[in-house]
Protein backbone atom coordinates (compact mmCIF):
# COMPACT_ATOMS: atom_id res chain seq x y z
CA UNK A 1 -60.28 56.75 -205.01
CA UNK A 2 -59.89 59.99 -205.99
CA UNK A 3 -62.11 62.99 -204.84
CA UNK A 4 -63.90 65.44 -207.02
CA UNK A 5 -61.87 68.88 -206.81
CA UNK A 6 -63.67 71.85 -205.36
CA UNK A 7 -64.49 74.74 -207.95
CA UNK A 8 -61.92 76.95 -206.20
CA UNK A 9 -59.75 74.10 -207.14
CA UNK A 10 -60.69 73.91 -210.70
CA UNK A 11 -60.42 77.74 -211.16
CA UNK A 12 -56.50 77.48 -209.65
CA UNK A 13 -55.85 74.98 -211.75
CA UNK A 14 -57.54 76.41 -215.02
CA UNK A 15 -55.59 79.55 -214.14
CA UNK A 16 -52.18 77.37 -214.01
CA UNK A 17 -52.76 76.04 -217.11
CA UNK A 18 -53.51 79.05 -219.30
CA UNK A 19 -50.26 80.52 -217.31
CA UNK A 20 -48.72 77.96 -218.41
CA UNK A 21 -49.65 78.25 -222.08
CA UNK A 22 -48.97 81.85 -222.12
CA UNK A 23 -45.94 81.06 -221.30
CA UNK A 24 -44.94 78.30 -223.49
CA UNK A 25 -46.38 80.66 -226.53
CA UNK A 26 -43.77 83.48 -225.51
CA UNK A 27 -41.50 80.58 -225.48
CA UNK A 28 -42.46 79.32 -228.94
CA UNK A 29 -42.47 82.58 -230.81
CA UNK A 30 -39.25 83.49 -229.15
CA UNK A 31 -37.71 80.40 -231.22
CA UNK A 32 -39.95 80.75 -234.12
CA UNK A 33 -38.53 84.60 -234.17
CA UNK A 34 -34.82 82.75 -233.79
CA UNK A 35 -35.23 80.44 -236.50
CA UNK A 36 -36.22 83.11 -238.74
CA UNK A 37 -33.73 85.15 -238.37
CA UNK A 38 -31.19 82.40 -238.46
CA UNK A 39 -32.79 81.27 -242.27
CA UNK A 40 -32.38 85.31 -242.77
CA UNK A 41 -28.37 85.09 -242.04
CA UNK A 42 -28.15 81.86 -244.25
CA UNK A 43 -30.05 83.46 -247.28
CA UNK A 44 -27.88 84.81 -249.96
CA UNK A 45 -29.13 88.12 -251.56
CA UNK A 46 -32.37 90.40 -250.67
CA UNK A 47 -34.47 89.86 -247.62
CA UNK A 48 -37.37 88.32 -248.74
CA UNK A 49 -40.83 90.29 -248.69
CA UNK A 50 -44.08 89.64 -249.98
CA UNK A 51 -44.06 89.93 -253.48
CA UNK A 52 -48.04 91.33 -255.00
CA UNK A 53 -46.21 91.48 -258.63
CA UNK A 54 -45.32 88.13 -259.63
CA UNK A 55 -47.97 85.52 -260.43
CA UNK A 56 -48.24 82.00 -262.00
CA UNK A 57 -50.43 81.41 -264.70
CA UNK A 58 -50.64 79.06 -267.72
CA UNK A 59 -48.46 81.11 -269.25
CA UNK A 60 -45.70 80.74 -266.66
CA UNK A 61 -44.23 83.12 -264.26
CA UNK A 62 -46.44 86.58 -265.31
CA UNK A 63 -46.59 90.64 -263.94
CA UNK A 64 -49.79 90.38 -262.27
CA UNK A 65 -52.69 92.26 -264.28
CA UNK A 66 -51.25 92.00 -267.39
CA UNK A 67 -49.87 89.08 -270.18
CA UNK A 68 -45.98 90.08 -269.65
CA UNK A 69 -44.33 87.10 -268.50
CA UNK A 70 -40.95 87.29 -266.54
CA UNK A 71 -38.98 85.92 -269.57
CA UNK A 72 -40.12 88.89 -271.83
CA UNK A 73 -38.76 90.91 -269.37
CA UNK A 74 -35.30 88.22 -268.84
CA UNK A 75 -34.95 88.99 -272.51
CA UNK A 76 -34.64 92.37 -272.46
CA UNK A 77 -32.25 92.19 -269.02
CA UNK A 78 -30.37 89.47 -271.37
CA UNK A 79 -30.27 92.03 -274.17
CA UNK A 80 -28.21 94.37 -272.24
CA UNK A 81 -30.92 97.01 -272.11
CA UNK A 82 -30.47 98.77 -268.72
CA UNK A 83 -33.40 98.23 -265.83
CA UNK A 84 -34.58 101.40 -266.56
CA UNK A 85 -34.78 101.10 -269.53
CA UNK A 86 -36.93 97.56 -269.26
CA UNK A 87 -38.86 99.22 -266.74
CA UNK A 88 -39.73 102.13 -269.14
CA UNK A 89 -40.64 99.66 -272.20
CA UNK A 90 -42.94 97.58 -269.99
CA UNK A 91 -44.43 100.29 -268.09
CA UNK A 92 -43.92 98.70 -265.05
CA UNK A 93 -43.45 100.76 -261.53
CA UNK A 94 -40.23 100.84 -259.50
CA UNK A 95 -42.21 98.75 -257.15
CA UNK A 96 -43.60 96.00 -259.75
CA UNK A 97 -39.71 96.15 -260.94
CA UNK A 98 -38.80 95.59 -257.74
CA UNK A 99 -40.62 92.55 -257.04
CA UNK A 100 -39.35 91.34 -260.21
CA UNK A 101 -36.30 91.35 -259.52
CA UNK A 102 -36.23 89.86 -256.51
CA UNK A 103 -38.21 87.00 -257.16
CA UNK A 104 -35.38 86.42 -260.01
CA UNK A 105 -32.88 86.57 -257.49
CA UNK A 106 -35.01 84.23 -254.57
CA UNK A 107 -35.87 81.66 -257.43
CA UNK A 108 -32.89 81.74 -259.27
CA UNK A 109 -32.41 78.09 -260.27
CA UNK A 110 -36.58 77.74 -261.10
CA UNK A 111 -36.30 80.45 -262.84
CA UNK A 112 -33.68 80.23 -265.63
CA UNK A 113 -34.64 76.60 -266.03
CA UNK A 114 -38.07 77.79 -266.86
CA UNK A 115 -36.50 80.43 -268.98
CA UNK A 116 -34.42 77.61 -270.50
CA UNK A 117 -37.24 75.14 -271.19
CA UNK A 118 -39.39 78.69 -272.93
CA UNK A 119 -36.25 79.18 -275.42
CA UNK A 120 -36.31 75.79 -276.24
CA UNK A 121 -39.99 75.69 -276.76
CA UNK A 122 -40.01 78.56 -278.47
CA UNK A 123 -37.04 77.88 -281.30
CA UNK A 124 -38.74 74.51 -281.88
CA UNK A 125 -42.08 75.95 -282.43
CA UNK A 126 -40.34 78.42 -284.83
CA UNK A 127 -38.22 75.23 -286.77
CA UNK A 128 -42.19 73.32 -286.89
CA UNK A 129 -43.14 76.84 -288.75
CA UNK A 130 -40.39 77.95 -290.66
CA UNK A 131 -40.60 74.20 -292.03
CA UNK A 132 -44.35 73.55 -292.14
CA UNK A 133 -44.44 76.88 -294.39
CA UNK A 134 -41.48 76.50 -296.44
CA UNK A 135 -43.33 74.33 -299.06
CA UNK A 136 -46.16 77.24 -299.32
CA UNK A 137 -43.61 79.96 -299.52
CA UNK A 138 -41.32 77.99 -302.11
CA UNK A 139 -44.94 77.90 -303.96
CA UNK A 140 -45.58 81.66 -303.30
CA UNK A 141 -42.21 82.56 -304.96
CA UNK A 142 -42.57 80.33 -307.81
CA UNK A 143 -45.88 81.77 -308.93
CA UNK A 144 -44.60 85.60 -308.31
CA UNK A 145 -41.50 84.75 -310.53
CA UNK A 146 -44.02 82.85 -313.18
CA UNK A 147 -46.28 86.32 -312.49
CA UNK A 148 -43.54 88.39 -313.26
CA UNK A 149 -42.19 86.17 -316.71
CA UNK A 150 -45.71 86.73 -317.88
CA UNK A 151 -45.47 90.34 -317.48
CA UNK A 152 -42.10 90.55 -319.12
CA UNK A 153 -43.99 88.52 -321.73
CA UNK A 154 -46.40 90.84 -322.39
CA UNK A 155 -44.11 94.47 -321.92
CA UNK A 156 -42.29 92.99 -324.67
CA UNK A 157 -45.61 91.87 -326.39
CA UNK A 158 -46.90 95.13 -326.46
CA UNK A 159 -43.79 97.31 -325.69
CA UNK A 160 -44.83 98.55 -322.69
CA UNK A 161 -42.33 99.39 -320.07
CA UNK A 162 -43.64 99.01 -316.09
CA UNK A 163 -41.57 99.25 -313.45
CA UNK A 164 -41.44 95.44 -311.01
């Protein structure tokens, strides 16, 4: 049977115990601190740091504040235009650029298969138009060139020279 410690007793041992936490969170972010740095030494490129520029929205990966998505932008870098230069035509600041760039870099491969999967998107939504509308514009030059015979028709009609 075990007795009921004394409260000078419970107040040693309380103050062993948070001693011994204190010491076993020194401990912990010691390693934490270790491990981070370690990932750090492995990680290819730029340290990372927080990044208030770069945002997801339905639209895909876009400059926060604003409808420019990160693959306008990987256009332009893709058109040989120099940073500056993108920078400039975006209006973005050396710090927004920044952050742009280096979430390229961190999220390479999610990145230029998003990019990837746009340009698709976007050259088959172009074929669906350019054929959807081809009908309508085959109509739209058909009645300018049966516009234009009945204008020849008539210059000639009434001798009357216009310019087309």
């Amino acid at each position: 049977m075990r007795q009921n410690p004394s409260p000078q007793q419970v107040n040693e041992r309380v103050s062993q115990l948070e001693n011994e936490i204190r010491r076993l969170q020194g401990e912990l972010a010691v390693l934490r601190s270790q491990k981070l740095v370690d990932a750090l030494l492995k990680a290819d490129g730029p340290l990372p740091r927080e990044n208030h520029t770069v945002i997801r929205t339905e639209q895909g990966l876009t400059v926060k504040g604003t409808r420019l998505t990160l693959y306008y932008i990987m256009d332009s870098i893709k058109e040989n235009n120099s940073l500056k230069n993108v920078r400039d035509i975006y209006e973005l600041t050396d710090e927004e650029m920044l952050d742009i760039l280096d979430y390229i870099h961190l999220h390479k491969e999610e990145v230029e298969k998003e990019y990837q999967q746009i340009v698709k998107s976007s050259e088959n939504n172009r074929e669906y138009w350019e054929e959807k509308n081809r009908a309508l514009m085959d109509k739209t030059y058909q009645q300018r060139e049966a516009v234009l015979a009945k204008l020849r028709e008539r210059q000639e009609k009434y001798h009357a020279h216009y310019k087309e």
